[in-house]
C-alpha atoms as a PDB file:
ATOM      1  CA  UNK A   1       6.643 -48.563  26.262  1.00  0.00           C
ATOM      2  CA  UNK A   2       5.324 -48.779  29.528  1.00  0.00           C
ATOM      3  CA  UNK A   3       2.920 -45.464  30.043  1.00  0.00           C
ATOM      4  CA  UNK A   4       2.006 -46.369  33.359  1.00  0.00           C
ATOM      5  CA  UNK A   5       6.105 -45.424  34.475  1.00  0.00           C
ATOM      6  CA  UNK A   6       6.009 -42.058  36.892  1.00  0.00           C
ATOM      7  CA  UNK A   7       7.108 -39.261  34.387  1.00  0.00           C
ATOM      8  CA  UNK A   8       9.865 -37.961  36.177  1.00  0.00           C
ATOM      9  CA  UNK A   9      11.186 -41.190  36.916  1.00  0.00           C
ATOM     10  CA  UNK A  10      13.739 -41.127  33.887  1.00  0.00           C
ATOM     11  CA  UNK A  11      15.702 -38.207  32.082  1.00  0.00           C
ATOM     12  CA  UNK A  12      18.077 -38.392  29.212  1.00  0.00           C
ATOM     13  CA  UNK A  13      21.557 -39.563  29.490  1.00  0.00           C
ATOM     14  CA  UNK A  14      23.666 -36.988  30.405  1.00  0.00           C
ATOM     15  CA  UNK A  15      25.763 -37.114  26.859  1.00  0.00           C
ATOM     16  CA  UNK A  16      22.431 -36.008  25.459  1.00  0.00           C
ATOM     17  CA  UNK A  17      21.183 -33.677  27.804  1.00  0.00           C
ATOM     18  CA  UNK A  18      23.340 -31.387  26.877  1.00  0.00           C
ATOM     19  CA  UNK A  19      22.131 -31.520  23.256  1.00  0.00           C
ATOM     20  CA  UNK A  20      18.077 -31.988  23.593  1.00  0.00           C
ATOM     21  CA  UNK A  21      18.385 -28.617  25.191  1.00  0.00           C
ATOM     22  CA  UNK A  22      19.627 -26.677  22.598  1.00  0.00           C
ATOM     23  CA  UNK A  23      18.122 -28.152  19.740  1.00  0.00           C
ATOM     24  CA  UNK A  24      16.721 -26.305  16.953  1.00  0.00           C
ATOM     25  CA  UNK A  25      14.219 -26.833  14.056  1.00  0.00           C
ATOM     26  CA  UNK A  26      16.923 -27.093  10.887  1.00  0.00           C
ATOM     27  CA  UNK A  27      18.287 -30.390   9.265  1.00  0.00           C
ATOM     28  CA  UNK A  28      21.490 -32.377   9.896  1.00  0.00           C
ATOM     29  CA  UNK A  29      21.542 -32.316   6.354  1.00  0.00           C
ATOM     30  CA  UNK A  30      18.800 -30.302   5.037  1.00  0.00           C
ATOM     31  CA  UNK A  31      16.573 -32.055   3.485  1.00  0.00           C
ATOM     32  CA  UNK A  32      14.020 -32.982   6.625  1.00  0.00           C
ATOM     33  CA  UNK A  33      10.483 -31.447   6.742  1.00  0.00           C
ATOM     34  CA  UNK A  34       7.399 -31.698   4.878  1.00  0.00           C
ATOM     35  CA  UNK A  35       7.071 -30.396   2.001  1.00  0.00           C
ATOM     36  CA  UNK A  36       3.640 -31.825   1.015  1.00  0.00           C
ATOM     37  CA  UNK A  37       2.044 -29.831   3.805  1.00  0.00           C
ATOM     38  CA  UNK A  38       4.308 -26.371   2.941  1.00  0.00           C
ATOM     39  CA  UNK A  39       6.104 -23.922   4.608  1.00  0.00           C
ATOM     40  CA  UNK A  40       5.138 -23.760   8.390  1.00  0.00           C
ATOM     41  CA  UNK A  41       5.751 -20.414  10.405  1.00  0.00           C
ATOM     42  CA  UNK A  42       7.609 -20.475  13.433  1.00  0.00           C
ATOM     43  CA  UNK A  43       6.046 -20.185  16.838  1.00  0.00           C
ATOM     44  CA  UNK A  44       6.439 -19.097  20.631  1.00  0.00           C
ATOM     45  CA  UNK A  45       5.926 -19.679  24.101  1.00  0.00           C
ATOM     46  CA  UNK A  46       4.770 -15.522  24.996  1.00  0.00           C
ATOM     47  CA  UNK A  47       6.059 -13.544  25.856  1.00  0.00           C
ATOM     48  CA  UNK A  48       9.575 -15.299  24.502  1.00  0.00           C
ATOM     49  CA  UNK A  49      10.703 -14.379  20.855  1.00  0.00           C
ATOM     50  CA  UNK A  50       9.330 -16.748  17.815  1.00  0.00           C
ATOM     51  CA  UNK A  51      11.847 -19.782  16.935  1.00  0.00           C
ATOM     52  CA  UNK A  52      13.577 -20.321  13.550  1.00  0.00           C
ATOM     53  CA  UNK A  53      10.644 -20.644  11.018  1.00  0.00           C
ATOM     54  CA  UNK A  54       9.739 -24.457   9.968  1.00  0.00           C
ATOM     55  CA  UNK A  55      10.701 -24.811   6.725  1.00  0.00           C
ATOM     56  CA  UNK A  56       9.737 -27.065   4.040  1.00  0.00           C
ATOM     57  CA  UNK A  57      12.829 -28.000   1.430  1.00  0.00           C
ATOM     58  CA  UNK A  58      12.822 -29.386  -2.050  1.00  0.00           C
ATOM     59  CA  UNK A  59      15.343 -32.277  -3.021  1.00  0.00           C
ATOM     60  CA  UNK A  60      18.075 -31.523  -5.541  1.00  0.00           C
ATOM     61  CA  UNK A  61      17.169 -32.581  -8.962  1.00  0.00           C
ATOM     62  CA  UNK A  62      18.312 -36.365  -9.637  1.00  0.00           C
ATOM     63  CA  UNK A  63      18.253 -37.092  -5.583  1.00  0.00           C
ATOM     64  CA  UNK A  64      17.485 -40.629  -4.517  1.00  0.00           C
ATOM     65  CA  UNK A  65      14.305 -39.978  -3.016  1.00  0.00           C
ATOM     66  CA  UNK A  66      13.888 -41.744   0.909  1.00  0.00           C
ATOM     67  CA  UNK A  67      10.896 -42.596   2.242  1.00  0.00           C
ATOM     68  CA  UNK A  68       9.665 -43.206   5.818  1.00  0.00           C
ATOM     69  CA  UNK A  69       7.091 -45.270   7.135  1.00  0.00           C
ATOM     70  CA  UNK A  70       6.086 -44.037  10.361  1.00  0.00           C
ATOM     71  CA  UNK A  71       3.757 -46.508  11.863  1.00  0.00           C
ATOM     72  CA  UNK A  72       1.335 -46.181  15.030  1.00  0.00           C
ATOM     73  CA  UNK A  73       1.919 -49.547  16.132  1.00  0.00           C
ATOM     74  CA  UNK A  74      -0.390 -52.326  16.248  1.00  0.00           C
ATOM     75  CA  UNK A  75      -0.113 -53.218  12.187  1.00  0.00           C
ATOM     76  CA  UNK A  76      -2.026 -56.277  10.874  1.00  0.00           C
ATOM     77  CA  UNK A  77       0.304 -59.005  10.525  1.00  0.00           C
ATOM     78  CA  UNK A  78      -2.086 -61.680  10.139  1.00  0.00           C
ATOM     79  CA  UNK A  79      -4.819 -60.617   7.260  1.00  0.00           C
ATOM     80  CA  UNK A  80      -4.555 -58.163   4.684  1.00  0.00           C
ATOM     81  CA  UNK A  81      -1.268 -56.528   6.199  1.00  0.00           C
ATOM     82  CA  UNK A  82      -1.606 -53.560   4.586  1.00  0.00           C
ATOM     83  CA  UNK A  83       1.103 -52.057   6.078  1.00  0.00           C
ATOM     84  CA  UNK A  84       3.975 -54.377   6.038  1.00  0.00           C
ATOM     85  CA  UNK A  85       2.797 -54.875   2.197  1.00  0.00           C
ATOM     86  CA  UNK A  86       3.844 -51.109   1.334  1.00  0.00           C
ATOM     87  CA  UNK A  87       6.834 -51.799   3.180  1.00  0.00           C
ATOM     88  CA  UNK A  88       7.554 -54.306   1.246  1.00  0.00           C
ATOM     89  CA  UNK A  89       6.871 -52.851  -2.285  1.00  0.00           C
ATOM     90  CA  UNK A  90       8.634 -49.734  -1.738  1.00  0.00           C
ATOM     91  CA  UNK A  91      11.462 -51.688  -0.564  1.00  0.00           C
ATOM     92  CA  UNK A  92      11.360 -53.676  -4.297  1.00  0.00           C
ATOM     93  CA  UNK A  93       8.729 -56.444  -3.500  1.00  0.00           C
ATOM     94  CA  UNK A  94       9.668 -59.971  -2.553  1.00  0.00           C
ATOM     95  CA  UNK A  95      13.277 -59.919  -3.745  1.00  0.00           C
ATOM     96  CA  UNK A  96      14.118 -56.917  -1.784  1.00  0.00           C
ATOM     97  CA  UNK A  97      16.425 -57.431   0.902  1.00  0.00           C
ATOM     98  CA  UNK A  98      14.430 -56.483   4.463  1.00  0.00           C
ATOM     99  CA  UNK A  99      16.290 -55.876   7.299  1.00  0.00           C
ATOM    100  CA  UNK A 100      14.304 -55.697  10.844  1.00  0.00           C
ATOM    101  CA  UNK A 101      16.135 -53.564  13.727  1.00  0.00           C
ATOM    102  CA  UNK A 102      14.667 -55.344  17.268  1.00  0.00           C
ATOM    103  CA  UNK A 103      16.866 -53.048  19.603  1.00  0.00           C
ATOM    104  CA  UNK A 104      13.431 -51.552  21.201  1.00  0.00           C
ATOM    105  CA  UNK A 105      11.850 -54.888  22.502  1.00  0.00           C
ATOM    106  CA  UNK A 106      12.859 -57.048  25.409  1.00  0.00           C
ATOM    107  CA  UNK A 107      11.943 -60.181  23.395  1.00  0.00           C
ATOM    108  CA  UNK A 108      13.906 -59.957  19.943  1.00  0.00           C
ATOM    109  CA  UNK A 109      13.017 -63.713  19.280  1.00  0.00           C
ATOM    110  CA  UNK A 110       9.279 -62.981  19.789  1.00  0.00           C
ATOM    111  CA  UNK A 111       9.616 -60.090  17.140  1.00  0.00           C
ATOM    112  CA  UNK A 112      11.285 -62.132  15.052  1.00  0.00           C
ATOM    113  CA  UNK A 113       8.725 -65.182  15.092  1.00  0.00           C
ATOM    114  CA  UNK A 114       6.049 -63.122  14.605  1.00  0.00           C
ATOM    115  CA  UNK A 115       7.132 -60.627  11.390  1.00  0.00           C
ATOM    116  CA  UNK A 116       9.206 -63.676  10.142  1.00  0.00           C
ATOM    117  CA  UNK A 117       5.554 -65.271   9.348  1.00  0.00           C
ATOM    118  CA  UNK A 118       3.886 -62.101   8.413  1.00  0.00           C
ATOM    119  CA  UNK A 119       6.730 -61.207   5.857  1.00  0.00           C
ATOM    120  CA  UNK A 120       6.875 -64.741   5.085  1.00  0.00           C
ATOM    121  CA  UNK A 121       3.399 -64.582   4.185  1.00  0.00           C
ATOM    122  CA  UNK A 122       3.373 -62.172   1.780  1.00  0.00           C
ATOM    123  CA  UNK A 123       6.273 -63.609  -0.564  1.00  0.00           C
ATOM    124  CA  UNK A 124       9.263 -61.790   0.902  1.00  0.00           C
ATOM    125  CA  UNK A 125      12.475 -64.095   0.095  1.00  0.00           C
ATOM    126  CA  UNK A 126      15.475 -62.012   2.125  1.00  0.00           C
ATOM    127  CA  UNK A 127      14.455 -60.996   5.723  1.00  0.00           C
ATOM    128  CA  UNK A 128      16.883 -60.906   8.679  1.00  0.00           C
ATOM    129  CA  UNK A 129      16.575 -59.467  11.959  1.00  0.00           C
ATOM    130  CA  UNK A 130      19.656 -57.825  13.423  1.00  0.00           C
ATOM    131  CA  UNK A 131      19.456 -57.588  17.185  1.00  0.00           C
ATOM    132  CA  UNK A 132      20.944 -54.978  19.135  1.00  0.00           C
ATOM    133  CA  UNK A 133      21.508 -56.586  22.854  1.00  0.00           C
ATOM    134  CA  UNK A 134      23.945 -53.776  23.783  1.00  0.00           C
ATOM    135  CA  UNK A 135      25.190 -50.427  21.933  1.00  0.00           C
ATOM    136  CA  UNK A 136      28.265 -51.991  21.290  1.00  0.00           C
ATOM    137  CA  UNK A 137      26.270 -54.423  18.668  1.00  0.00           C
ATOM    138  CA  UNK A 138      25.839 -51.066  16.930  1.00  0.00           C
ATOM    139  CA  UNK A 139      29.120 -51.255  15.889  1.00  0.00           C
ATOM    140  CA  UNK A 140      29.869 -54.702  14.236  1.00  0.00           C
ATOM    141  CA  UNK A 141      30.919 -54.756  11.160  1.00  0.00           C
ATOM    142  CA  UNK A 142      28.783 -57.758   9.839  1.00  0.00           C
ATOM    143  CA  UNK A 143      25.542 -55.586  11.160  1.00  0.00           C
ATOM    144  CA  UNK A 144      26.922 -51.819   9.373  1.00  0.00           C
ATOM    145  CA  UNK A 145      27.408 -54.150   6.214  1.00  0.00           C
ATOM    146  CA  UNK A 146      23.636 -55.490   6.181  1.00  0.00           C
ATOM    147  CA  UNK A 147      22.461 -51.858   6.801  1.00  0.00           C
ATOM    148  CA  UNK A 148      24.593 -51.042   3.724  1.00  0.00           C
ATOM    149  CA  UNK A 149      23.143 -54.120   1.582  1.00  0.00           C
ATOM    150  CA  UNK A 150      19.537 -53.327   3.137  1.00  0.00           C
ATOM    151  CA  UNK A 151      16.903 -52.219  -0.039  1.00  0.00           C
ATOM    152  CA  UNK A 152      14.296 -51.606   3.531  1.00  0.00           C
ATOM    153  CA  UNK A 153      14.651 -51.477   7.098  1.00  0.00           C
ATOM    154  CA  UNK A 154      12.283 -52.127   9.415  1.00  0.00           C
ATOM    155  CA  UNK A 155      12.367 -51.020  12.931  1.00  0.00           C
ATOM    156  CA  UNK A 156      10.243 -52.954  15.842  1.00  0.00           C
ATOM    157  CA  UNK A 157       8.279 -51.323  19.036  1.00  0.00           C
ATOM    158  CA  UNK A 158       9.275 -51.737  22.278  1.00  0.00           C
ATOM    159  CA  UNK A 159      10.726 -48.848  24.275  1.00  0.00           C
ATOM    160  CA  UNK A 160      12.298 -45.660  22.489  1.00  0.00           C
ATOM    161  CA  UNK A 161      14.170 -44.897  25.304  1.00  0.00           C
ATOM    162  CA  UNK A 162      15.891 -48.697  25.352  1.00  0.00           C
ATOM    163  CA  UNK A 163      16.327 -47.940  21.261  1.00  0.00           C
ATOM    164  CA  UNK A 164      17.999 -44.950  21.395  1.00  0.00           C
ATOM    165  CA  UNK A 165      20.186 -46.193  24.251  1.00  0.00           C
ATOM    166  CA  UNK A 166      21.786 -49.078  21.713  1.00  0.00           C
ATOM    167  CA  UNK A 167      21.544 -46.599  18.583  1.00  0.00           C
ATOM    168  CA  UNK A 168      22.423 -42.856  19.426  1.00  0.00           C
ATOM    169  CA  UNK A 169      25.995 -41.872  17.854  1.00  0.00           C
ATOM    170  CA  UNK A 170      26.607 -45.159  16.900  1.00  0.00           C
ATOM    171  CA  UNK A 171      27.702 -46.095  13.047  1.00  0.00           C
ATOM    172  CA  UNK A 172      24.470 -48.354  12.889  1.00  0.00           C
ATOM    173  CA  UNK A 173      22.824 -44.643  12.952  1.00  0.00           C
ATOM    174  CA  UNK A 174      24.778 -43.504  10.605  1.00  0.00           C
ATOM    175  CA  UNK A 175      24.567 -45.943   8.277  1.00  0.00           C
ATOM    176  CA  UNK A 176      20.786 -45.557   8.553  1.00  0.00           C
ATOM    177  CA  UNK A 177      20.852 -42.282   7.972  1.00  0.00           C
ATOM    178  CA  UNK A 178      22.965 -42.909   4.244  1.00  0.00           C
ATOM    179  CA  UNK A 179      21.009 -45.333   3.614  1.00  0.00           C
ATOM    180  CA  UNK A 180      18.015 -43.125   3.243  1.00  0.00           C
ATOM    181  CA  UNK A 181      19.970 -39.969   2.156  1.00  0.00           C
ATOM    182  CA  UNK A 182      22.074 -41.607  -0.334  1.00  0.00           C
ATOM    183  CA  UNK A 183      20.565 -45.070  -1.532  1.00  0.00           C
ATOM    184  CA  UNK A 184      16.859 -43.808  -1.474  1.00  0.00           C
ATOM    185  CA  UNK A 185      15.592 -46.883   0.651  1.00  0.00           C
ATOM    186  CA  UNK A 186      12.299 -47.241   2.790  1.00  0.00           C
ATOM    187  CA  UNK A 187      12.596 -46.958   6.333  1.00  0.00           C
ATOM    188  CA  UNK A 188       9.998 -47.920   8.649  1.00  0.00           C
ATOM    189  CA  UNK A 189       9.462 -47.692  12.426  1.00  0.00           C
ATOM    190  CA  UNK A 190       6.902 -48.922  14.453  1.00  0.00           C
ATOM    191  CA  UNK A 191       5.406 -47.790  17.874  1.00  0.00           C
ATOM    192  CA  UNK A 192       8.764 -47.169  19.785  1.00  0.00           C
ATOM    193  CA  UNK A 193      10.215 -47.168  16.358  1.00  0.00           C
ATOM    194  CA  UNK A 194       8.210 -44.521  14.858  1.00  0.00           C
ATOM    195  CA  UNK A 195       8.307 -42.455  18.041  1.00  0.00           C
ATOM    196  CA  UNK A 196      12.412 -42.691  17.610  1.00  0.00           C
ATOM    197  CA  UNK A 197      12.192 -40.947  13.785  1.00  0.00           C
ATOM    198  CA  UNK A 198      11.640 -37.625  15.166  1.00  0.00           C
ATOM    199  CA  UNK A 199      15.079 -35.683  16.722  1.00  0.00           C
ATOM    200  CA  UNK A 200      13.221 -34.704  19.835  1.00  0.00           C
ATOM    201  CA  UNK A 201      11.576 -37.891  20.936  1.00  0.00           C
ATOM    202  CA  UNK A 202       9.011 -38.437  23.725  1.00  0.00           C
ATOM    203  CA  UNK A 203      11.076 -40.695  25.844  1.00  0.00           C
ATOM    204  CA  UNK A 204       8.240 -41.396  28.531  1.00  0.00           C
ATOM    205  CA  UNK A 205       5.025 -40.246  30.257  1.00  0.00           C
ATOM    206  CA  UNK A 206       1.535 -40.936  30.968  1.00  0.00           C
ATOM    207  CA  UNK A 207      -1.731 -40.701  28.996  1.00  0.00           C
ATOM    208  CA  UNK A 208      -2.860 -37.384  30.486  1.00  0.00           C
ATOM    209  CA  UNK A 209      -6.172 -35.845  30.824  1.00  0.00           C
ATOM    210  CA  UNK A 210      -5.091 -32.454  30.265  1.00  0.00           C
ATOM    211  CA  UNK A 211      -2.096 -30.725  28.994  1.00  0.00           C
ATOM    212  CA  UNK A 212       0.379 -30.730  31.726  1.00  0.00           C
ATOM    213  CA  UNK A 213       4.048 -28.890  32.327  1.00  0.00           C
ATOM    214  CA  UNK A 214       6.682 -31.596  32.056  1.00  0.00           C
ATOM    215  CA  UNK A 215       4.579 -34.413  32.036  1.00  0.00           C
ATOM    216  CA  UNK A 216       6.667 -35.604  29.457  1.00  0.00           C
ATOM    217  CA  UNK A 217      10.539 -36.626  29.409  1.00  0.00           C
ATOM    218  CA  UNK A 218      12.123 -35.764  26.519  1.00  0.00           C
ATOM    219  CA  UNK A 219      15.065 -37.728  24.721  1.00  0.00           C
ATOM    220  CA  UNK A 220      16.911 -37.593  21.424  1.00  0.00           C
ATOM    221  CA  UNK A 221      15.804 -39.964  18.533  1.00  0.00           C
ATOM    222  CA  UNK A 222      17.070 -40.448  15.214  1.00  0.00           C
ATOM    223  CA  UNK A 223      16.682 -37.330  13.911  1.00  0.00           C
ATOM    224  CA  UNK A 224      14.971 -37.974  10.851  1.00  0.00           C
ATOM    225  CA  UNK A 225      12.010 -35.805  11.027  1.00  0.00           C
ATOM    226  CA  UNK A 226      14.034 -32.681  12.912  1.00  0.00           C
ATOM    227  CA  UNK A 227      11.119 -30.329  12.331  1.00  0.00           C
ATOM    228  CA  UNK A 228       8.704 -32.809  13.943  1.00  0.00           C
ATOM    229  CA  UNK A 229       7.710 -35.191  17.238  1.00  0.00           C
ATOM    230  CA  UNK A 230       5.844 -38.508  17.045  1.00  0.00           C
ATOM    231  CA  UNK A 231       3.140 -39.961  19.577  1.00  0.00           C
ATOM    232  CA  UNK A 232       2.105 -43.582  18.913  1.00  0.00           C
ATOM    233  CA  UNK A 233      -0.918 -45.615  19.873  1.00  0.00           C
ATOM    234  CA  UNK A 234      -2.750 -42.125  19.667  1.00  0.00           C
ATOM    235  CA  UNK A 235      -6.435 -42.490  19.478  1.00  0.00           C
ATOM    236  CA  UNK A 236      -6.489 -45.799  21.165  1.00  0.00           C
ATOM    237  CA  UNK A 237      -4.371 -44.401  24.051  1.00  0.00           C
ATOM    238  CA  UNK A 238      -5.811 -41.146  24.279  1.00  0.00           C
ATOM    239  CA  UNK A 239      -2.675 -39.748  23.729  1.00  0.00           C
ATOM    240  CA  UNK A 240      -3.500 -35.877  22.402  1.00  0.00           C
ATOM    241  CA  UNK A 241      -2.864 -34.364  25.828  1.00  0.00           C
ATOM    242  CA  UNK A 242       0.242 -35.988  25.953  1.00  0.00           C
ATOM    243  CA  UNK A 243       1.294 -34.632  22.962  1.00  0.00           C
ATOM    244  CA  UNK A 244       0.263 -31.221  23.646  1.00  0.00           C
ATOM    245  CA  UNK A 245       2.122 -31.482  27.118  1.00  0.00           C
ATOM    246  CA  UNK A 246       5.615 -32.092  25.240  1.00  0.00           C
ATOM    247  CA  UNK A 247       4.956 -29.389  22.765  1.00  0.00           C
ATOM    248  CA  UNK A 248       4.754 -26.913  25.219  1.00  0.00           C
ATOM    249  CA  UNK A 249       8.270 -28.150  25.604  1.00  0.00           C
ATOM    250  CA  UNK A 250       9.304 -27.612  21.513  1.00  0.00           C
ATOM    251  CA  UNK A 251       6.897 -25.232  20.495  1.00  0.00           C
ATOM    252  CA  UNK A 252       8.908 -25.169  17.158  1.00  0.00           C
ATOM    253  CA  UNK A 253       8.168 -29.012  15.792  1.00  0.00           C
ATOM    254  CA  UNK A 254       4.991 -30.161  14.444  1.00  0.00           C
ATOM    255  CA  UNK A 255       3.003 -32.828  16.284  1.00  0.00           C
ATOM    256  CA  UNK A 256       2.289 -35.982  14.776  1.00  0.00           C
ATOM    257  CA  UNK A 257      -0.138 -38.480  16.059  1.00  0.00           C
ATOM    258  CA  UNK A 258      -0.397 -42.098  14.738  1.00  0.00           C
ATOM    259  CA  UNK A 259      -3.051 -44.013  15.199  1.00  0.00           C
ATOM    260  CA  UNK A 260      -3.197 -47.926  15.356  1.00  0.00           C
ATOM    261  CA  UNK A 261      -2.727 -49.525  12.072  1.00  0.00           C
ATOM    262  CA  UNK A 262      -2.278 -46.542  10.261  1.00  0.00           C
ATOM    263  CA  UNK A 263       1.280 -44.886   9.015  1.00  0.00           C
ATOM    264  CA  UNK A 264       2.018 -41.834   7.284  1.00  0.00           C
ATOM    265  CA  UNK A 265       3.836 -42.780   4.450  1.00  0.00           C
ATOM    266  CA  UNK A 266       6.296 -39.277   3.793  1.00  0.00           C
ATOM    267  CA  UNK A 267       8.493 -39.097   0.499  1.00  0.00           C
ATOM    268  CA  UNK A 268      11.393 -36.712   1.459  1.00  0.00           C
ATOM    269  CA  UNK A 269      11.024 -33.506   0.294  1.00  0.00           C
ATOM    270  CA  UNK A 270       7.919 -33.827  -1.467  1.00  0.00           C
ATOM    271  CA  UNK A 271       4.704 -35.405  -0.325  1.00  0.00           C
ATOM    272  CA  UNK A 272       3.239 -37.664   2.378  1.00  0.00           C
ATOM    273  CA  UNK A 273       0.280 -40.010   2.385  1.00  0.00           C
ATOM    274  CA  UNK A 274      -2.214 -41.806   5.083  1.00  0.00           C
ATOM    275  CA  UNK A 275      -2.491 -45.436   4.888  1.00  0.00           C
ATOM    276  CA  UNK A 276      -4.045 -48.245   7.302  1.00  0.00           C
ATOM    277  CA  UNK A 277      -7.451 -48.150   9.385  1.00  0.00           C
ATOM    278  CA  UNK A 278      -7.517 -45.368  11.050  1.00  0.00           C
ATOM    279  CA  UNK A 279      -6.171 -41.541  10.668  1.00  0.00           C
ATOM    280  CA  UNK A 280      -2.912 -39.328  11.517  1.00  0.00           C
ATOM    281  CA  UNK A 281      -3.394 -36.479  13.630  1.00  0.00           C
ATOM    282  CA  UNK A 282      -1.216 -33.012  13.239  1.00  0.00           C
ATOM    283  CA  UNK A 283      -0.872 -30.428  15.902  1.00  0.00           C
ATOM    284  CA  UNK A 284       0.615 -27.021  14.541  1.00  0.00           C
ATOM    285  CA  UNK A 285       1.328 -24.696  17.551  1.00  0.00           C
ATOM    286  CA  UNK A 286       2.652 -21.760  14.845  1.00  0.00           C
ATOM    287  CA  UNK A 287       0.153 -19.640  16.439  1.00  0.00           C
ATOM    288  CA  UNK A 288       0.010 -20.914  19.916  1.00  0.00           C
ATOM    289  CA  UNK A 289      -0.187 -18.639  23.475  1.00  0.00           C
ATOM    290  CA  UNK A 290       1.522 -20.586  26.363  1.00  0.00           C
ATOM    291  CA  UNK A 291       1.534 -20.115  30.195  1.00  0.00           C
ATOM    292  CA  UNK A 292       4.168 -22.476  30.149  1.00  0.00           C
ATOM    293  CA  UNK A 293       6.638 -20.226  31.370  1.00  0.00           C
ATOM    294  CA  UNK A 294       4.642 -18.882  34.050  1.00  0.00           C
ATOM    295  CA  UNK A 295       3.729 -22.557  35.675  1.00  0.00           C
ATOM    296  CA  UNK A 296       5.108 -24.929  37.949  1.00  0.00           C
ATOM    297  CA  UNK A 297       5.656 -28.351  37.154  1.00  0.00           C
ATOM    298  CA  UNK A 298       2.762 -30.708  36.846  1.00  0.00           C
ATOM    299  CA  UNK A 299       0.495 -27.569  36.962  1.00  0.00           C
ATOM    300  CA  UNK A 300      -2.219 -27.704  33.553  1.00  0.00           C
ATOM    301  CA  UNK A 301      -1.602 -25.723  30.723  1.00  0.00           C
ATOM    302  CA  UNK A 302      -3.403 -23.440  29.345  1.00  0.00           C
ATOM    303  CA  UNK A 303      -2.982 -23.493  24.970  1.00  0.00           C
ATOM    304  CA  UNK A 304      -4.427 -21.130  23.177  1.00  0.00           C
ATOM    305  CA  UNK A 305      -4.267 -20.921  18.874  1.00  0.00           C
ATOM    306  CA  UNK A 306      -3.402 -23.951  18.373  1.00  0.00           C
ATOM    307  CA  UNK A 307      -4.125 -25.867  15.120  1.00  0.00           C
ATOM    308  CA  UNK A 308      -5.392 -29.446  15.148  1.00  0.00           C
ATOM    309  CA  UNK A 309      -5.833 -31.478  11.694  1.00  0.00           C
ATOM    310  CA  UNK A 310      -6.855 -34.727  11.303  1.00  0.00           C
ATOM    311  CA  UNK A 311      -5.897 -36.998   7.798  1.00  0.00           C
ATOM    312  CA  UNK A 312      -8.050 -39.802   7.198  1.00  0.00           C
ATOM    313  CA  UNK A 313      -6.421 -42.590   4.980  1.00  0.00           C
END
């Protein structure tokens, strides 16, 4: 996405507006969360009551068991591709049928060239790229039936905002979201992509120096991490402000921070795991003090109790 774009400049659709304001911490289907980390207390912008606690929620027994790949952006491709390896295996290795989602770019073919050969490259015998021009693509029945075939699916970077334009409410989304609850595949997302697993996405806005009221827009996403919001890029871009800024926002979801070439790897209801270069920032504002409330927009905020922990891989 382009972080240079004036933060204001863009707010959700008004079919979703609607809905990002009222949204809460609990599940579509009750089974988001992390459980490897435990149960998280709920939090509050003072002197406002605390929000639903953050819970963490065990799978039934016998559950296919989903995994997400949420992925800073920037993966090799070219040498040891860590990254798209894992994706690979816990798809089934090289007979596993991959399925890449290029809604988020504005060059599909370019994304397609380039993780064609990396894929290619690594043994992987069944990869197609289904491109979403419009939200109506969302729709066809030849794309719903490789999302229903799919043993992985992979989706690009780009913009979240363009993403989530082609994908929200559409039966592509919720044939994504079976596939995972029901068929136990791997889905990954990169930059834009992994910025669209959370349910309250950060649509747009700058690299900040400081914390700052609304100097993030907010958007739906994908909805599955509900209890959680993803930043991308985050060390390279200096991102952390930025992330604190929308959490004054949703003082009820855990931050996540992805570096470059790095992904937290999360099995669903049970544990996650840091893999890549680099490292996977949380930011837990369970205990946080806020002047949100009390300051204009664009004004700095002042955050106070806030935990910050940082996972090497």
């Amino acid at each position: 996405m382009n972080t240079s774009d004036p933060p204001n400049a863009w707010s959700p659709k008004p079919g979703r507006r609607q809905l990002l304001q009222g949204l809460g911490s609990a599940a579509l289907w009750g089974w988001g969360g992390f459980a490897g980390l435990g149960a998280l207390g709920g939090c509050a912008l003072a002197p406002q009551p605390a929000p639903p606690l953050r819970v963490a929620r065990q799978l039934p027994e016998g559950a296919p068991v989903g995994r997400l790949l949420v992925i800073g952006g920037g993966e090799d491709r070219v040498d040891d591709r860590e990254i798209l390896r894992r994706f690979m295996e816990l798809s089934g290795g090289a007979q596993a049928r991959l399925r890449f989602i290029t809604g988020a770019t504005n060059d599909p073919k370019g994304a397609e060239q380039a993780y064609g050969a990396a894929m290619g490259g690594l043994g992987a015998q069944d990869v197609r790229f289904l491109h979403l021009a419009e939200a109506q693509d969302a729709a066809q029945p030849a794309l719903l039936e490789e999302l229903r075939q799919a043993d992985g699916v992979f989706i690009t970077g780009g913009d979240q905002a363009r993403l989530m334009g082609k994908l929200w409410s559409t039966p592509a989304m919720q044939a994504l979201h079976q596939a995972v609850r029901e068929r136990g595949i791997c889905l990954a997302g990169t930059s834009a992509g992994a910025a669209a697993m959370s349910r309250a996405m950060i649509a747009h806005g700058p690299a900040v120096v400081v914390p700052q009221k609304e100097a993030v827009s907010l958007d739906l996403g994908l909805n599955f991490l509900p209890q959680a919001m993803v930043d991308q890029h985050f060390s390279q871009r200096r991102r952390l402000s930025r992330l604190l800024s929308a959490l004054a926002l949703r003082p009820d979801l855990l931050g996540i921070g992805v570096d470059e070439d790095t992904a937290l790897l999360i099995e669903i209801g049970r544990s996650v795991e840091v893999i890549g270069r680099s490292s996977v920032t949380l930011v837990d504002g369970s205990e946080m003090q806020s002047n949100a409330g009390q300051v204009q927009p664009r004004d700095r905020l002042e955050l106070v109790g806030v935990n910050l922990h940082v996972l090497p891989t």
